[in-house]
PDB file of N, CA and C in Angstrom:
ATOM      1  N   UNK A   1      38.054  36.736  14.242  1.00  0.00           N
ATOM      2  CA  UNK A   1      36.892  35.953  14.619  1.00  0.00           C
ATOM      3  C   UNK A   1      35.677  36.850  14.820  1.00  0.00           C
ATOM      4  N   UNK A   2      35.858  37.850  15.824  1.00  0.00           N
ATOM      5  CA  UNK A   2      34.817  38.908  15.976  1.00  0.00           C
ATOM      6  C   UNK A   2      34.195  39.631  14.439  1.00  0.00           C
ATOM      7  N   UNK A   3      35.519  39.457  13.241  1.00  0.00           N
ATOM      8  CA  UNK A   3      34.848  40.114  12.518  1.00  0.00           C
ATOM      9  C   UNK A   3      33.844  39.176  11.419  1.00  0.00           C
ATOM     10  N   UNK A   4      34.127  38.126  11.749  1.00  0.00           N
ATOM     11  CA  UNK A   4      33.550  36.798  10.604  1.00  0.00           C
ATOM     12  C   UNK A   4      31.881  36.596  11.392  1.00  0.00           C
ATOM     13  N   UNK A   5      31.926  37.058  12.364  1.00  0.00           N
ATOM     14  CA  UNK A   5      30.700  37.260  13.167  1.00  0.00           C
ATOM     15  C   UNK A   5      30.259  38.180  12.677  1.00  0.00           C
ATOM     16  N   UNK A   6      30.180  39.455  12.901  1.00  0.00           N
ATOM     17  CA  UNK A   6      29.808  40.373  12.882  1.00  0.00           C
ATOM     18  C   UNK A   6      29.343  40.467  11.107  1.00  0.00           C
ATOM     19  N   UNK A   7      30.095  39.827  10.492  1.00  0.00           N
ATOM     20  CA  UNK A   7      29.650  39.998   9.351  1.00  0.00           C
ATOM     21  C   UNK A   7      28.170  39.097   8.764  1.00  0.00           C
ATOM     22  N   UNK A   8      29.221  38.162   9.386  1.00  0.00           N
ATOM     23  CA  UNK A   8      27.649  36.920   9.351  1.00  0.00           C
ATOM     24  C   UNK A   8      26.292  37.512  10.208  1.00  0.00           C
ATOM     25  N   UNK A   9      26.365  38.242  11.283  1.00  0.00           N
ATOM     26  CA  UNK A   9      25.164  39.008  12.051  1.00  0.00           C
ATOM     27  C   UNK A   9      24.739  39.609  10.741  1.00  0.00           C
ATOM     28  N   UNK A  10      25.165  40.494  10.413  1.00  0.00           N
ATOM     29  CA  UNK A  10      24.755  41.922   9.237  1.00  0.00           C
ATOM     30  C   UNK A  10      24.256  41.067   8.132  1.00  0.00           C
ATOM     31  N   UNK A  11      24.695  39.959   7.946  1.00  0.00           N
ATOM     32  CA  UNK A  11      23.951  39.229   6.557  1.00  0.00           C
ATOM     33  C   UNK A  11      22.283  38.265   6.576  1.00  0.00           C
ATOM     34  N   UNK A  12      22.226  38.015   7.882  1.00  0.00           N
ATOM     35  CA  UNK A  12      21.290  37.397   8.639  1.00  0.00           C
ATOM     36  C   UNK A  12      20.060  38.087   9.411  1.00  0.00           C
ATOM     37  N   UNK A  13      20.807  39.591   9.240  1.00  0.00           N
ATOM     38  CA  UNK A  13      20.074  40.466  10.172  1.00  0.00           C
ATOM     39  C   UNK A  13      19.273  40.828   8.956  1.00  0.00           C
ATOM     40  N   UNK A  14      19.535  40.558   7.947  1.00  0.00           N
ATOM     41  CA  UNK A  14      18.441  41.404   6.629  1.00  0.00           C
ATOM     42  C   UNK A  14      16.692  40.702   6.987  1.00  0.00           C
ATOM     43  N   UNK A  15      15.938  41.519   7.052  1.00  0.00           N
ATOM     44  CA  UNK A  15      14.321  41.537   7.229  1.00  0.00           C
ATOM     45  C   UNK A  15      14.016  39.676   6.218  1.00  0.00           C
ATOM     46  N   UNK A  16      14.211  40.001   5.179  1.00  0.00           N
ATOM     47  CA  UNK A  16      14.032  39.010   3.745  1.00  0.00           C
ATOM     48  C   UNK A  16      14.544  37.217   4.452  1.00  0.00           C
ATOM     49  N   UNK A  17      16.224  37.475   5.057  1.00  0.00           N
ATOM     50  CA  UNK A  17      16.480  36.269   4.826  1.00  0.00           C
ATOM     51  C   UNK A  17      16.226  35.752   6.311  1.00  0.00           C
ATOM     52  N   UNK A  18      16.080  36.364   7.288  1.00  0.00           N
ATOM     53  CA  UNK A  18      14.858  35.700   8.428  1.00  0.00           C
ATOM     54  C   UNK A  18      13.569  35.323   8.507  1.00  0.00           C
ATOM     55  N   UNK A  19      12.660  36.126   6.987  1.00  0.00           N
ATOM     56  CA  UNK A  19      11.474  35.793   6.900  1.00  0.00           C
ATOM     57  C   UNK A  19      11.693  34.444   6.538  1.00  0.00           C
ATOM     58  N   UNK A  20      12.289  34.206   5.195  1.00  0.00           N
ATOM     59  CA  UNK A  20      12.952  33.086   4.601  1.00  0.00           C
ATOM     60  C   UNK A  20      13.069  32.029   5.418  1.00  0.00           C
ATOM     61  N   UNK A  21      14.116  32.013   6.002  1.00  0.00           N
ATOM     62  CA  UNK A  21      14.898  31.266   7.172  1.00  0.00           C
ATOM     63  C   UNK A  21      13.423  30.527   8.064  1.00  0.00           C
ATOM     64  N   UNK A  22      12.389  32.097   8.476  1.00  0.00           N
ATOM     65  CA  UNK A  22      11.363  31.016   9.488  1.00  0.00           C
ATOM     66  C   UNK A  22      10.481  30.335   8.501  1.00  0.00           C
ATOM     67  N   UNK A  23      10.149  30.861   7.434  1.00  0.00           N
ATOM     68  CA  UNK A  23       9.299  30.254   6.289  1.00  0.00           C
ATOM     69  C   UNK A  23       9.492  28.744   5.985  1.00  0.00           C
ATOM     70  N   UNK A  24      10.936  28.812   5.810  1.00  0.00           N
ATOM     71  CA  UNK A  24      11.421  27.192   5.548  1.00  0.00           C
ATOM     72  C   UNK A  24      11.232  26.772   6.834  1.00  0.00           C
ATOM     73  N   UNK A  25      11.564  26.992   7.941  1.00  0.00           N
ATOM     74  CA  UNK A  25      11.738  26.145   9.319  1.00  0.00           C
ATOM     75  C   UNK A  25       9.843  25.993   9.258  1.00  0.00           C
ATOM     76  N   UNK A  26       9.236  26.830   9.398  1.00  0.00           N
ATOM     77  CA  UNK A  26       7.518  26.437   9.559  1.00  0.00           C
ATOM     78  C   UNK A  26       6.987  25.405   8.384  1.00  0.00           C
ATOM     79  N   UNK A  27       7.678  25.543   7.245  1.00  0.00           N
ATOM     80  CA  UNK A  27       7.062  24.430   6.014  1.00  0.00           C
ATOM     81  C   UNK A  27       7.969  22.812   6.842  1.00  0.00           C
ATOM     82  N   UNK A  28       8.702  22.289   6.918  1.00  0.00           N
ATOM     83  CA  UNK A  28       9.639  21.718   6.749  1.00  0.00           C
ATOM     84  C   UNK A  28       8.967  20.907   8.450  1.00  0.00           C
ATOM     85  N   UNK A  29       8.701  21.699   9.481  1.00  0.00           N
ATOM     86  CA  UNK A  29       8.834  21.012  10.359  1.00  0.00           C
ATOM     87  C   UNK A  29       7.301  21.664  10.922  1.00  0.00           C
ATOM     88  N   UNK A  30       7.000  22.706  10.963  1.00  0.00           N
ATOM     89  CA  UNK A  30       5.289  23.107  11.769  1.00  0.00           C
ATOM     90  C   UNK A  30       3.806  22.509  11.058  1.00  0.00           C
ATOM     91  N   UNK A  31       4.433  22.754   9.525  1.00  0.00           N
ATOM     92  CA  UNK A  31       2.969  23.003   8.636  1.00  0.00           C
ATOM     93  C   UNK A  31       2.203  21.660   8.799  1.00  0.00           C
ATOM     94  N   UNK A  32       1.300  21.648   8.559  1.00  0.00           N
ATOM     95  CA  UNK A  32       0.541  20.370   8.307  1.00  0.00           C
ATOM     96  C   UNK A  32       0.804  19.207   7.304  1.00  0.00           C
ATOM     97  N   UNK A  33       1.304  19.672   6.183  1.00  0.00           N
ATOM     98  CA  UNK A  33       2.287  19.349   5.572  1.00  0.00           C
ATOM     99  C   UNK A  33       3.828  19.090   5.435  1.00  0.00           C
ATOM    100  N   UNK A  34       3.994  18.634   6.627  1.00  0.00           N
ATOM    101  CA  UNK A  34       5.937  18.970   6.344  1.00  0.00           C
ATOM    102  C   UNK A  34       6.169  17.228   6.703  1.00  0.00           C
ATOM    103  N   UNK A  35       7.515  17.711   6.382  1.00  0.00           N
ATOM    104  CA  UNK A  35       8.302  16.431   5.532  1.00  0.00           C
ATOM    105  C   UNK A  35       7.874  14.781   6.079  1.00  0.00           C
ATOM    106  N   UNK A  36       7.900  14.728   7.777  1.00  0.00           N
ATOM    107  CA  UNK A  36       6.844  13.574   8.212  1.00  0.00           C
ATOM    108  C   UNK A  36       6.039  12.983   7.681  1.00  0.00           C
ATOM    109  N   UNK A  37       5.073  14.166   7.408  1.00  0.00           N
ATOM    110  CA  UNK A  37       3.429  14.085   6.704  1.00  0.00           C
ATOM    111  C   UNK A  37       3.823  13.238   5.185  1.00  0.00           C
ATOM    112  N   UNK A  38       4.425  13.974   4.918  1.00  0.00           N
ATOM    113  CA  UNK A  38       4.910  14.281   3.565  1.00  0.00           C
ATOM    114  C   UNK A  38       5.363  12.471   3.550  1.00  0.00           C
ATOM    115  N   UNK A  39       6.255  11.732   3.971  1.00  0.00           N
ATOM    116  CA  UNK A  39       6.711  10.923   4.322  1.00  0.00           C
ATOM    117  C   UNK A  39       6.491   9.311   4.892  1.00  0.00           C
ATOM    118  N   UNK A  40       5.337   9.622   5.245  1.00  0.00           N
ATOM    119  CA  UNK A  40       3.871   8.820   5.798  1.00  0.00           C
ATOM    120  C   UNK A  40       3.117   8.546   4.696  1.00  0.00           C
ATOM    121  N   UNK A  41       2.709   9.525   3.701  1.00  0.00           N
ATOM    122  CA  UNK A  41       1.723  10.363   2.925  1.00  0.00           C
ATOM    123  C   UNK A  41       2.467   8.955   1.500  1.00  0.00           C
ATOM    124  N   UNK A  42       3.962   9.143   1.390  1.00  0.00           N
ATOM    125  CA  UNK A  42       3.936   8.179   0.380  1.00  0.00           C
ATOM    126  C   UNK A  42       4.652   6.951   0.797  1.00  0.00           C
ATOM    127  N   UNK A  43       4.517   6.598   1.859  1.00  0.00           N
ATOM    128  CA  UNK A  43       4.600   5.301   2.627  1.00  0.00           C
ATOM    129  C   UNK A  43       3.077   4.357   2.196  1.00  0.00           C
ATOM    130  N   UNK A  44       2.164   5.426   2.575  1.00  0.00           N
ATOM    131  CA  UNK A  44       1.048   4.792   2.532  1.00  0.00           C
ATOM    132  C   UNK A  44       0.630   4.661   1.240  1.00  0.00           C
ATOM    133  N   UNK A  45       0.881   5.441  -0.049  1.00  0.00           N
ATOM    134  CA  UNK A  45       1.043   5.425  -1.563  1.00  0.00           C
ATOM    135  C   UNK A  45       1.550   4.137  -1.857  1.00  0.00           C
ATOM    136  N   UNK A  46       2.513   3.804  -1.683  1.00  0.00           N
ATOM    137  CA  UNK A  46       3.451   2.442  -1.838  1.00  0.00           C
ATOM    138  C   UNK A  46       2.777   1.100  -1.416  1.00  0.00           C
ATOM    139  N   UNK A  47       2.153   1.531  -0.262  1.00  0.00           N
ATOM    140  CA  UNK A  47       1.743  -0.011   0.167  1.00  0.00           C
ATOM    141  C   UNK A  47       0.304  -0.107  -0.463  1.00  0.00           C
ATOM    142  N   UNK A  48      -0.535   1.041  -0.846  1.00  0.00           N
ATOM    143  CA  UNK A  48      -1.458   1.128  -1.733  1.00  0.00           C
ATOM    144  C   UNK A  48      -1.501   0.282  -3.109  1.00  0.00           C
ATOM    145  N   UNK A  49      -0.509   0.427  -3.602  1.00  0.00           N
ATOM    146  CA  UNK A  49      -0.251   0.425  -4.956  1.00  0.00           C
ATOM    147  C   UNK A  49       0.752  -0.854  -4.919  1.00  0.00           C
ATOM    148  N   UNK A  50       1.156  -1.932  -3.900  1.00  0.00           N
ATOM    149  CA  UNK A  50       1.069  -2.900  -3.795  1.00  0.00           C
ATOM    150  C   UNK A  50      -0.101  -3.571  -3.184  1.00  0.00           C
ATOM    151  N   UNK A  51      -0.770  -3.056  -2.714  1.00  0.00           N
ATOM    152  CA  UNK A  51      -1.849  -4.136  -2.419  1.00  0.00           C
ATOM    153  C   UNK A  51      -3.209  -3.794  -4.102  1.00  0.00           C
ATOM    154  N   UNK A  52      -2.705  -3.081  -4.625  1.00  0.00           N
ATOM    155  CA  UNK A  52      -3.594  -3.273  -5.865  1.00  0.00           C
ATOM    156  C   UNK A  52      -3.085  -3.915  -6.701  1.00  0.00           C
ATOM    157  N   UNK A  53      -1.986  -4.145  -6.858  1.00  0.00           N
ATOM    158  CA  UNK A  53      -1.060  -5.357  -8.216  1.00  0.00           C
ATOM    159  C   UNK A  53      -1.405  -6.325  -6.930  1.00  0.00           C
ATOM    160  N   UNK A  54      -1.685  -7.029  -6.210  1.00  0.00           N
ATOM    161  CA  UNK A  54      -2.031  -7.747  -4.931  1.00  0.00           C
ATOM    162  C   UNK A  54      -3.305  -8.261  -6.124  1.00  0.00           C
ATOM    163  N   UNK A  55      -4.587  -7.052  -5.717  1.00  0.00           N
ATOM    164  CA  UNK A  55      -5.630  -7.892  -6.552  1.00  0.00           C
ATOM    165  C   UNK A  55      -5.919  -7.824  -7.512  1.00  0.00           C
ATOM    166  N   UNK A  56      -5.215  -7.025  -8.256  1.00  0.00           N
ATOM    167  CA  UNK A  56      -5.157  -7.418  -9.363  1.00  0.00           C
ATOM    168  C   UNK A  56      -5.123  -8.327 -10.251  1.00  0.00           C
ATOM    169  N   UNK A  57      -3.881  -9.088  -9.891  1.00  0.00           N
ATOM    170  CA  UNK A  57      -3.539 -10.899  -9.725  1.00  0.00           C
ATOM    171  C   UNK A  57      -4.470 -12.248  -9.249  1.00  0.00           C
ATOM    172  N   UNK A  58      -5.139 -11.387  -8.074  1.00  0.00           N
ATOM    173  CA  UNK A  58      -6.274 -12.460  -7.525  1.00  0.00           C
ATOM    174  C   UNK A  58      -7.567 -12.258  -8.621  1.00  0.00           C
ATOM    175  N   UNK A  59      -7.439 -10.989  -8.988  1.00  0.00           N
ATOM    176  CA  UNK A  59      -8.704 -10.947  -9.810  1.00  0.00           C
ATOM    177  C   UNK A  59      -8.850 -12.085 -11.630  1.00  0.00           C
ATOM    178  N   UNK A  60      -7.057 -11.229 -11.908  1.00  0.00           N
ATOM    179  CA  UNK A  60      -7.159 -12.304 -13.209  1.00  0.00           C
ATOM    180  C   UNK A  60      -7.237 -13.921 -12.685  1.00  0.00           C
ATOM    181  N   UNK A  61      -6.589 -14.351 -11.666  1.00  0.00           N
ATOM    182  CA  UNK A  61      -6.494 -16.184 -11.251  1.00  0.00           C
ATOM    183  C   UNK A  61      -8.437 -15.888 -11.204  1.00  0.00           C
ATOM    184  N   UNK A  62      -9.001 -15.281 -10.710  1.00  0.00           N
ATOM    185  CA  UNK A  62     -10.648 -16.042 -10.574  1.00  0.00           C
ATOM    186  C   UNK A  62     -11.048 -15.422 -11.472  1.00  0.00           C
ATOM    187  N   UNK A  63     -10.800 -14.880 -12.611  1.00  0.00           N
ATOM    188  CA  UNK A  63     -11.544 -14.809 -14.136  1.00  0.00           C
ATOM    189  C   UNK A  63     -11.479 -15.954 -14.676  1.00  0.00           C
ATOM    190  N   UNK A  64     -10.091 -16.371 -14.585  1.00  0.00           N
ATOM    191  CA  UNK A  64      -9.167 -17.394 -15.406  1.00  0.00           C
ATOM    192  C   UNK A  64     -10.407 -18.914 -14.792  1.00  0.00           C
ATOM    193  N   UNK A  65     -10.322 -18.913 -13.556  1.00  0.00           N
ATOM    194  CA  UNK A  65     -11.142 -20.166 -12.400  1.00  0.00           C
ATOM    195  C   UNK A  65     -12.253 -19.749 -13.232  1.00  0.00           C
ATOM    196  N   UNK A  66     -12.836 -18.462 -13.485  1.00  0.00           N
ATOM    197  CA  UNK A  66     -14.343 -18.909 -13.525  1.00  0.00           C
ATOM    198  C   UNK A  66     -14.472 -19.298 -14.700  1.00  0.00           C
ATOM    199  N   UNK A  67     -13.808 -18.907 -15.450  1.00  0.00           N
ATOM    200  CA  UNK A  67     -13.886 -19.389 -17.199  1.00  0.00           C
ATOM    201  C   UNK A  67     -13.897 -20.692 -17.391  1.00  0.00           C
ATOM    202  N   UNK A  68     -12.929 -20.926 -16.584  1.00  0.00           N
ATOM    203  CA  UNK A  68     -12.840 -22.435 -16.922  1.00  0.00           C
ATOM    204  C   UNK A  68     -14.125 -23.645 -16.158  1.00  0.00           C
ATOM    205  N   UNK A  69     -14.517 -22.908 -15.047  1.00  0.00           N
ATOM    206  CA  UNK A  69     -15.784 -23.883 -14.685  1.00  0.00           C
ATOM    207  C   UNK A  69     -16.699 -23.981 -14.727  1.00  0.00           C
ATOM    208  N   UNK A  70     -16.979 -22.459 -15.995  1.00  0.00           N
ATOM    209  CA  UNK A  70     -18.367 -22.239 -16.741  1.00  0.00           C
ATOM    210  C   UNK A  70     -18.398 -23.017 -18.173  1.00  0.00           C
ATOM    211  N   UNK A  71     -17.156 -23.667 -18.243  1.00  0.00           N
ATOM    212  CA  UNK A  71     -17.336 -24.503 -19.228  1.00  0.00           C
ATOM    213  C   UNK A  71     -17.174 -25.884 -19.372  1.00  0.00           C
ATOM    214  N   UNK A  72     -16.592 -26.010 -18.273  1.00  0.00           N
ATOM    215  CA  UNK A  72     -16.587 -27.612 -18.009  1.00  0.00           C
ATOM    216  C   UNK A  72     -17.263 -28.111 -16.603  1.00  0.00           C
ATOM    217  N   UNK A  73     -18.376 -28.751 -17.117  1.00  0.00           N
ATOM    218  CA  UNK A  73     -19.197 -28.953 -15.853  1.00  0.00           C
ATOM    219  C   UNK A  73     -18.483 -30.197 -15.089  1.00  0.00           C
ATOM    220  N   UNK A  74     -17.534 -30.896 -15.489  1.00  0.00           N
ATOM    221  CA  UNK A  74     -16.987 -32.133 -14.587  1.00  0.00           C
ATOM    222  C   UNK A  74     -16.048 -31.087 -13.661  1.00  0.00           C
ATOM    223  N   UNK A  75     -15.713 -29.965 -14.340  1.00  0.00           N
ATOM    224  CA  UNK A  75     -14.577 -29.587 -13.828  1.00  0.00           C
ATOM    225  C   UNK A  75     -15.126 -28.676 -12.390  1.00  0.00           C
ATOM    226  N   UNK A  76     -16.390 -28.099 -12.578  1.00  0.00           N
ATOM    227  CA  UNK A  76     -17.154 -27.578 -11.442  1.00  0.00           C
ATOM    228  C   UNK A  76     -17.613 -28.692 -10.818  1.00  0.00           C
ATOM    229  N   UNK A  77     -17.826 -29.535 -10.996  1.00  0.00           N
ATOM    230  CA  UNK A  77     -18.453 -30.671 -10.000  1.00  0.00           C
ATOM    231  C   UNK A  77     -17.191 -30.922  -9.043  1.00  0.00           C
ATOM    232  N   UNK A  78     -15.841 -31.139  -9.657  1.00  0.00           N
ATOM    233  CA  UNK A  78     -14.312 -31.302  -8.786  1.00  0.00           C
ATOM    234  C   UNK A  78     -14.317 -30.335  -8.010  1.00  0.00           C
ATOM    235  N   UNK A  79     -14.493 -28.859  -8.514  1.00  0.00           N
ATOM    236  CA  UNK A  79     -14.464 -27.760  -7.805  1.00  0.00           C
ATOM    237  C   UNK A  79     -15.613 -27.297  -6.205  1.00  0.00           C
ATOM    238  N   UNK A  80     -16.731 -28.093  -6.969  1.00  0.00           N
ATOM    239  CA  UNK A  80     -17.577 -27.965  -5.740  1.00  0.00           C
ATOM    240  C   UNK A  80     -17.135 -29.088  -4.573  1.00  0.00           C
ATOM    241  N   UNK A  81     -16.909 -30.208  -4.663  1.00  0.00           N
ATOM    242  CA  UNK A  81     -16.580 -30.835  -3.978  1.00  0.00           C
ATOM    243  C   UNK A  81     -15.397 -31.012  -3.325  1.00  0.00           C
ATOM    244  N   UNK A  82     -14.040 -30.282  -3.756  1.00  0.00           N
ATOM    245  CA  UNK A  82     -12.383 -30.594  -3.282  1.00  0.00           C
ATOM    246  C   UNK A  82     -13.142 -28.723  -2.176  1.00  0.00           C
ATOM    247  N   UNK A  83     -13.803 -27.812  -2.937  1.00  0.00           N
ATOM    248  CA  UNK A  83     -13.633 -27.306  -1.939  1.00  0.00           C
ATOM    249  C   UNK A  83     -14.391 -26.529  -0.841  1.00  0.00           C
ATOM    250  N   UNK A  84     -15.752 -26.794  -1.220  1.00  0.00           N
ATOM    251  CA  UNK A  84     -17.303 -26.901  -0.510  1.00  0.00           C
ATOM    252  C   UNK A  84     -17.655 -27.893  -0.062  1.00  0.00           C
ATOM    253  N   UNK A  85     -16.869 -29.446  -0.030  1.00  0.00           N
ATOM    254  CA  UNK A  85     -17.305 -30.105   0.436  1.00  0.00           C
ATOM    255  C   UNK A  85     -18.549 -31.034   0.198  1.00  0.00           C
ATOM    256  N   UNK A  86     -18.987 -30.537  -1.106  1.00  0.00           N
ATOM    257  CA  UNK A  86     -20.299 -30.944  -1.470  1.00  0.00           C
ATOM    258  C   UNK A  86     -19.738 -32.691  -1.961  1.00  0.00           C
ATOM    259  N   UNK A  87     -21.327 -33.067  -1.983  1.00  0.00           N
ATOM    260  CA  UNK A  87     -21.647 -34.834  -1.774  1.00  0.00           C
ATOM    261  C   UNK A  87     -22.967 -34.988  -2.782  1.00  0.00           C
ATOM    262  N   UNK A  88     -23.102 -35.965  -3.537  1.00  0.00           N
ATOM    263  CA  UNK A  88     -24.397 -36.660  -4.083  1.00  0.00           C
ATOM    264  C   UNK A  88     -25.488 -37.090  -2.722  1.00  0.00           C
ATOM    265  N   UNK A  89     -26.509 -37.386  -3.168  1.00  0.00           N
ATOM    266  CA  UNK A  89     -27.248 -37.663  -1.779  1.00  0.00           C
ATOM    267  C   UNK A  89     -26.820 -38.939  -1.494  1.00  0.00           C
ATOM    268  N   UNK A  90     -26.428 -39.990  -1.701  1.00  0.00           N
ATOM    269  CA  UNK A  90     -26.426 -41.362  -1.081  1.00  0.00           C
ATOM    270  C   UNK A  90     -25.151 -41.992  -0.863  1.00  0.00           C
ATOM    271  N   UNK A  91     -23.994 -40.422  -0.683  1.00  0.00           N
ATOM    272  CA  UNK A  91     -22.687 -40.992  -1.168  1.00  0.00           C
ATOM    273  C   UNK A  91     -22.048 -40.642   0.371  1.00  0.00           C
ATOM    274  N   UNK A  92     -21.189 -41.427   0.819  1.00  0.00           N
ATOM    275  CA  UNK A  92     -20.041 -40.923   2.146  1.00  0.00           C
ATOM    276  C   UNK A  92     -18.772 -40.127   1.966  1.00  0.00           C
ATOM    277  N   UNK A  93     -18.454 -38.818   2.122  1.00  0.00           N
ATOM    278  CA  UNK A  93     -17.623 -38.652   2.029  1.00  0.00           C
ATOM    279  C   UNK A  93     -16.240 -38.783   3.135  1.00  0.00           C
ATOM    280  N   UNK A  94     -15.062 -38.657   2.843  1.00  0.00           N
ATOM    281  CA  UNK A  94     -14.364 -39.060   3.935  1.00  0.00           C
ATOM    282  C   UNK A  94     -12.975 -37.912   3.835  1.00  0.00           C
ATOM    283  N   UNK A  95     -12.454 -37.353   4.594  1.00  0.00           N
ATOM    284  CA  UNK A  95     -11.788 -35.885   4.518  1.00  0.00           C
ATOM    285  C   UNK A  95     -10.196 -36.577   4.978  1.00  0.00           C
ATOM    286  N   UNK A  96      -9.124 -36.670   4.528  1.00  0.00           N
ATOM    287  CA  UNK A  96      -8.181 -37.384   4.814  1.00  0.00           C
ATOM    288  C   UNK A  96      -7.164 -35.841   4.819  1.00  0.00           C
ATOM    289  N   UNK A  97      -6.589 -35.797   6.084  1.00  0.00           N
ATOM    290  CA  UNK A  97      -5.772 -34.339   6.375  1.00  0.00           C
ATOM    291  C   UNK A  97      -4.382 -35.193   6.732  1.00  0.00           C
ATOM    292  N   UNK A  98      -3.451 -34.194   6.227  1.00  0.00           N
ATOM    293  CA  UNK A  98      -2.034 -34.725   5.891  1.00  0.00           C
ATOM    294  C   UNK A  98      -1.162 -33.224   7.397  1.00  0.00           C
ATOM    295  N   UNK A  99      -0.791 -33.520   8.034  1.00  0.00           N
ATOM    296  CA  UNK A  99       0.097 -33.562   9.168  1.00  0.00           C
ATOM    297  C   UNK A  99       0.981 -32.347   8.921  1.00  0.00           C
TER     298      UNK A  99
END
């Protein structure tokens, strides 16, 4: 036992593989960069890059909306009114909400 030590001391004791040894321990867990960071860093990548296929999607649906109500003016008149609320001048509107 003493000697499986002693050997392992003498292999550990080399200048190189303690520099090593703290090099990795300071990247890994001190640096400003270590694995946390690192970890966070593409957490926040991910939810990035879902919230851009996000509008992406919203962007083509209101190309698609505007195309279509730059060309059909009955169809913008539905549009102004189901959802601006808009009215002719002499007309009542009446708002019927479902529960």
């Amino acid at each position: 036992m003493k000697l499986r030590l002693k050997r392992l001391f003498v292999r550990f004791n080399n200048f190189y593989v303690l520099f090593a040894a703290f090099f990795v321990l300071w990247m890994l867990f001190f640096d400003s960069n270590n694995l946390y960071e690192q970890y966070l860093s593409q957490k926040k990548i991910k939810d990035l890059d879902q919230e851009k296929e996000f509008y992406i999607r919203e962007k083509a649906l209101l190309e698609k909306d505007l195309k279509e109500l730059s060309s059909s003016p009955e169809l913008f008149e539905k549009f102004a009114r189901e959802k601006y609320m808009m009215k002719k001048p002499n007309e009542d509107v009446y708002i019927l909400e479902e529960d």
